[in-house]
Protein backbone atom coordinates (compact mmCIF):
# COMPACT_ATOMS: atom_id res chain seq x y z
CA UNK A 1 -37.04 8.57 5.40
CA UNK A 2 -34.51 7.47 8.05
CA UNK A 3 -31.28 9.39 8.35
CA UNK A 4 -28.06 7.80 8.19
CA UNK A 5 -25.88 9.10 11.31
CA UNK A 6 -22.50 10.41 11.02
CA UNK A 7 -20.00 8.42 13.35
CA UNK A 8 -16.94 10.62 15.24
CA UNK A 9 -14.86 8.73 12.65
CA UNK A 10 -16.81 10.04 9.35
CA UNK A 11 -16.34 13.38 11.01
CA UNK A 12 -12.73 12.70 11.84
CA UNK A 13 -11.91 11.78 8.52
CA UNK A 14 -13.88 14.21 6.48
CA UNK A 15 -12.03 16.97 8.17
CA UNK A 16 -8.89 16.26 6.30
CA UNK A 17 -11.09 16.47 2.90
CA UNK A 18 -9.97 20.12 2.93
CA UNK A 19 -6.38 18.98 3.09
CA UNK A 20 -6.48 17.49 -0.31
CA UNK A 21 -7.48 20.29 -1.54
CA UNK A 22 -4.72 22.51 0.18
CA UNK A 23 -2.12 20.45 -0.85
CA UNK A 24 -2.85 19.67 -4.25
CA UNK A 25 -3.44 23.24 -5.00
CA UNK A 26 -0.17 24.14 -3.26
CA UNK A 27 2.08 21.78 -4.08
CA UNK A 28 0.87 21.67 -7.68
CA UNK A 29 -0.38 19.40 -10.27
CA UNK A 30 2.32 17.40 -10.41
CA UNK A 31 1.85 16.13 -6.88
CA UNK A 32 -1.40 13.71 -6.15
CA UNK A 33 -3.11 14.16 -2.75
CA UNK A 34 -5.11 11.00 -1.37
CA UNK A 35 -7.05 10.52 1.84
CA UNK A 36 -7.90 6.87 2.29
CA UNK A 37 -10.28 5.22 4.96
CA UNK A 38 -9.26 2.11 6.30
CA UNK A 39 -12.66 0.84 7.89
CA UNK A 40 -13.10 -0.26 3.85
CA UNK A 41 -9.60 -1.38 2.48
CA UNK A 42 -10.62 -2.87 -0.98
CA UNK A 43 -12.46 0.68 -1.73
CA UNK A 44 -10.26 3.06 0.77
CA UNK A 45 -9.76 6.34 -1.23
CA UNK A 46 -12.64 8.61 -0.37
CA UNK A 47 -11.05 11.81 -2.04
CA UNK A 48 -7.91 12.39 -4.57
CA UNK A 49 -6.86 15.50 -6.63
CA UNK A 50 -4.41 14.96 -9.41
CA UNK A 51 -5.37 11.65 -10.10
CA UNK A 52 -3.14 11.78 -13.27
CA UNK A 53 -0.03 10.75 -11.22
CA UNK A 54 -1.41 7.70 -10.97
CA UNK A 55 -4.53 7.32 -12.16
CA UNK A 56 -6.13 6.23 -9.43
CA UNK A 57 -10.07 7.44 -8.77
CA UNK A 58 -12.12 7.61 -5.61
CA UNK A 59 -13.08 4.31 -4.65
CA UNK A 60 -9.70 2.54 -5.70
CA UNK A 61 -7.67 0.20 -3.08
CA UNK A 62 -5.54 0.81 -0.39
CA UNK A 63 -1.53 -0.24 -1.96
CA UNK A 64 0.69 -3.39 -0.67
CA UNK A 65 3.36 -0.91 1.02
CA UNK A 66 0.18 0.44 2.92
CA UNK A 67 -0.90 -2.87 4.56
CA UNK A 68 2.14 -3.74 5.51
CA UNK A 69 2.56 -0.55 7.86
CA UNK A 70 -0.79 -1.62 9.09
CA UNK A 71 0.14 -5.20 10.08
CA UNK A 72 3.58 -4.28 11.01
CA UNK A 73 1.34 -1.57 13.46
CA UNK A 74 4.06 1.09 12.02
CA UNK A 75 1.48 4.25 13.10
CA UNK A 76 2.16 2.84 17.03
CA UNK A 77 5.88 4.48 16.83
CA UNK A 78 5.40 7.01 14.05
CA UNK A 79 2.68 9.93 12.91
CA UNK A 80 3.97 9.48 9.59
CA UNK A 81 6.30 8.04 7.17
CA UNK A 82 7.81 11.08 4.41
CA UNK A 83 10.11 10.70 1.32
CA UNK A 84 9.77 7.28 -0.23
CA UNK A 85 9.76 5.77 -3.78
CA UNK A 86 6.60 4.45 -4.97
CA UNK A 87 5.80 3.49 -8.72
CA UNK A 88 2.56 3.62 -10.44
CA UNK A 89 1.40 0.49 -12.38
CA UNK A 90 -1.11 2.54 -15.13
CA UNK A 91 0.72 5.82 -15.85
CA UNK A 92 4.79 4.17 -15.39
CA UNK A 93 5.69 7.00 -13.06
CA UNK A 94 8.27 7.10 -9.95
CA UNK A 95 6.97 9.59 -7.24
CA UNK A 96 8.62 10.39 -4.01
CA UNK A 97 5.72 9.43 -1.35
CA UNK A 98 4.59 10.11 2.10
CA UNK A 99 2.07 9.02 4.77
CA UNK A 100 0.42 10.57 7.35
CA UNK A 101 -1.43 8.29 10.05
CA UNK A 102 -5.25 9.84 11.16
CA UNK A 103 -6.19 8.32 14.46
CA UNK A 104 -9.24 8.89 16.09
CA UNK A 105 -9.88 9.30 20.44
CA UNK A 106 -9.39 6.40 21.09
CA UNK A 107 -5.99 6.49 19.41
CA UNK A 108 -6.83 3.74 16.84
CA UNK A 109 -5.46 4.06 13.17
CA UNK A 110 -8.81 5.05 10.75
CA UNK A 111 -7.12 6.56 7.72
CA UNK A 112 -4.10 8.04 6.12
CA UNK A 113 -3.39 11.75 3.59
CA UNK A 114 -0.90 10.24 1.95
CA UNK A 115 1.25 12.55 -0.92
CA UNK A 116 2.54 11.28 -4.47
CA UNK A 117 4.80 13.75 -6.09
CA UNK A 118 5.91 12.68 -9.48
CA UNK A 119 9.50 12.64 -9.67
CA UNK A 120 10.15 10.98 -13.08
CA UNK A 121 11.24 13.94 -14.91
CA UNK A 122 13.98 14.63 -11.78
CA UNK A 123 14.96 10.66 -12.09
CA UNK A 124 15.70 10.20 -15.61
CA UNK A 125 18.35 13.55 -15.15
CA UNK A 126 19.87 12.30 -12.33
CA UNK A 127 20.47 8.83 -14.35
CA UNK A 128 21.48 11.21 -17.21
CA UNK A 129 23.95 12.90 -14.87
CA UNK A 130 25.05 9.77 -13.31
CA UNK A 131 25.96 8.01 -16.13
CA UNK A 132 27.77 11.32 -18.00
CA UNK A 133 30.11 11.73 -14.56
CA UNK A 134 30.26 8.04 -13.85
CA UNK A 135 30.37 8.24 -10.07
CA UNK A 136 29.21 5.20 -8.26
CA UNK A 137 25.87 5.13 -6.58
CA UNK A 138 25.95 6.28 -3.16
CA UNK A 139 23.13 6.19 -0.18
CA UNK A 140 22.76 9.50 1.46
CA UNK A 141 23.20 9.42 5.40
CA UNK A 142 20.01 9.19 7.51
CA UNK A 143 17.03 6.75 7.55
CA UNK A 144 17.62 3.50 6.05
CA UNK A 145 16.03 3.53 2.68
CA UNK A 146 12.34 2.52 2.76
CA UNK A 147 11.10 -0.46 0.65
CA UNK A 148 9.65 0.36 -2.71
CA UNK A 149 5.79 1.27 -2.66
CA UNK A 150 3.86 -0.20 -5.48
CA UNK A 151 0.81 2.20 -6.34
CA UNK A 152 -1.70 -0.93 -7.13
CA UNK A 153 -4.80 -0.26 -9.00
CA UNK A 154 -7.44 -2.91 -7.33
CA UNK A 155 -7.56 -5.64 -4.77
CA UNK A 156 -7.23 -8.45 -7.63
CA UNK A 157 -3.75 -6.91 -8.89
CA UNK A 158 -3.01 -6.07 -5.54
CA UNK A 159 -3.53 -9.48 -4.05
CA UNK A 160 -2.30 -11.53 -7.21
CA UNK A 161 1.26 -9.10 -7.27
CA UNK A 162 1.86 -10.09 -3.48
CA UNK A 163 1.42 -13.55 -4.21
CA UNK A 164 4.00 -13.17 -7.39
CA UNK A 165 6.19 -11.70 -4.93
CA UNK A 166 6.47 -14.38 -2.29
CA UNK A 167 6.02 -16.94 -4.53
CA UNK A 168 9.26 -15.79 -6.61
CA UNK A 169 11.64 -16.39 -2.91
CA UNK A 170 10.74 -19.92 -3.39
CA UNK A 171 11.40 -20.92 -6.70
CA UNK A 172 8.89 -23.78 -6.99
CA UNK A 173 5.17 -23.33 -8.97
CA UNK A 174 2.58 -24.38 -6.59
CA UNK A 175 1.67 -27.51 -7.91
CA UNK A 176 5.01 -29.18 -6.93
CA UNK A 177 4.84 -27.22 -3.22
CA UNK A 178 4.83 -29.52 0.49
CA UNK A 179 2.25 -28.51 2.39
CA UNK A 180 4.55 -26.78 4.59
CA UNK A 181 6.12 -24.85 1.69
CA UNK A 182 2.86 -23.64 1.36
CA UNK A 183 2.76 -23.21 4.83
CA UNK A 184 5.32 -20.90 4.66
CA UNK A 185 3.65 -18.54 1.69
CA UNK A 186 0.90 -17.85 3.92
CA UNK A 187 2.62 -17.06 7.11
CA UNK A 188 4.56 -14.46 4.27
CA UNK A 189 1.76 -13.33 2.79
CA UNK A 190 0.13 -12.72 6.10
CA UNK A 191 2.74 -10.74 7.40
CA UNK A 192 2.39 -8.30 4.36
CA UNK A 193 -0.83 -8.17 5.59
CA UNK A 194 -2.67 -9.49 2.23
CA UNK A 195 -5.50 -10.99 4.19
CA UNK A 196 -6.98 -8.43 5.74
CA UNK A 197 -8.39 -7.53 2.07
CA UNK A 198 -11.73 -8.88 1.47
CA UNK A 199 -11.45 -11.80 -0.85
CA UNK A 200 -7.64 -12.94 -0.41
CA UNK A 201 -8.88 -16.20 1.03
CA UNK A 202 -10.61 -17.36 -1.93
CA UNK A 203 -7.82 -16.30 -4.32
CA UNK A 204 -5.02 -16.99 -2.47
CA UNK A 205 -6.32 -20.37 -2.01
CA UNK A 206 -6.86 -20.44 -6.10
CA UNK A 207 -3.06 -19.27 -6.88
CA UNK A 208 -1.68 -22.17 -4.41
CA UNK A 209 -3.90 -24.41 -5.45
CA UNK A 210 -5.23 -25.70 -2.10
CA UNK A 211 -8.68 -25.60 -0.66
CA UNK A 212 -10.18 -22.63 1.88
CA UNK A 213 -10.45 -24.78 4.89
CA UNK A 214 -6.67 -26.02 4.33
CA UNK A 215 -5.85 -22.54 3.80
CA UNK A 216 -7.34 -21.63 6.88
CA UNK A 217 -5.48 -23.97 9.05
CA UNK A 218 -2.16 -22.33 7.89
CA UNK A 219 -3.40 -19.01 8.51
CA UNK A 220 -4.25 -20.40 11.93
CA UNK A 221 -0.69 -21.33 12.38
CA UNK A 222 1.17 -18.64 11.41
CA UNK A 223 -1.05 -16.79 13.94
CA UNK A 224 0.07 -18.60 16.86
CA UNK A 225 3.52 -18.01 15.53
């Protein structure tokens, strides 16, 4: 029987299996430890402990706010990204999230630990404080405040919710779209980096109601772009 080999990646990223294990059992149950690898984006979590933040499971897809940093090539400038909101779509949570980039030699991007700690308890007293002082919101000083990360469940949701999104800035359905308003959702969508998930083509090209090739030739423009 012929033996698979293990690649310098596989090592590199089963290293940091131990590391959802440290965290989760440090932090505590209330905080969900995920290690994703991004050779495989529609099945990119290879290990997770406390699952019940989110109830996500080993196999599940890599999230929207996660391909973005990849197309926007975010892990060039930074290791990581710490302390942003994220919601979970199954279990209706908010968690404060972070992101840690894994690189291998050769300095390209192969994974990410990233940690969920549900803060819903911590939110609803704050609104509960809020509203019995009646102070005006207020940003803290620092970092601007990171977009909201959307814990998606699969590639279908995942694809179908960026779609949603983009389509919603244009206020038209599909079916009464210009070409180049359609243009313009897939130069969007591409820059959110929905396409590099196995099967976006195809449905993309379903929700806006055009054919593959014709969706190819505006992907091809909004690459020269």
């Amino acid at each position: 029987m012929k033996v698979q080999s293990v690649s310098e990646d596989d090592r590199i990223l089963e290293s940091f299996i131990p590391m959802v294990d440290f965290y989760a059992e440090t932090l505590g149950r209330n905080c969900e430890v995920i290690l994703h690898d991004l050779r495989q984006l529609e099945s990119s979590i290879i290990a997770i402990r406390n699952n019940h933040v989110s109830g996500r499971q080993v196999g599940g897809c890599i999230t929207g706010f996660a391909l973005e940093l990849l197309e926007k090539k975010v892990y060039e400038k930074k290791k990581y990204i710490a302390n942003y909101i994220g919601k979970t779509d199954e279990t209706k949570k908010t968690v404060r999230a972070s992101t840690f980039f894994i690189k291998n030699k050769t300095n390209d991007v192969i994974g990410m630990l990233c940690v969920n700690v549900d803060i819903t308890a911590f939110v609803a007293a704050r609104s509960a404080i809020d509203e019995f002082i009646n102070t005006a919101d207020s940003a803290p000083d620092g970092d601007p405040i990171l977009p909201e990360e959307n814990l998606d469940l699969d590639p279908g949701t995942l694809i179908s919710s960026r779609f949603d999104h983009v389509l919603s800035k244009f206020g038209i359905e599909p079916e009464r779209m210009t070409s180049a308003e359609k243009s313009a959702v897939v130069l969007d969508l591409a820059e959110l980096g929905v396409f590099r998930i196995k099967g976006a083509v195809s449905e993309i090209s379903g929700l806006l109601q055009v054919s593959e090739p014709t969706l190819y030739r505006y992907l091809k423009k909004a690459t020269l772009k």
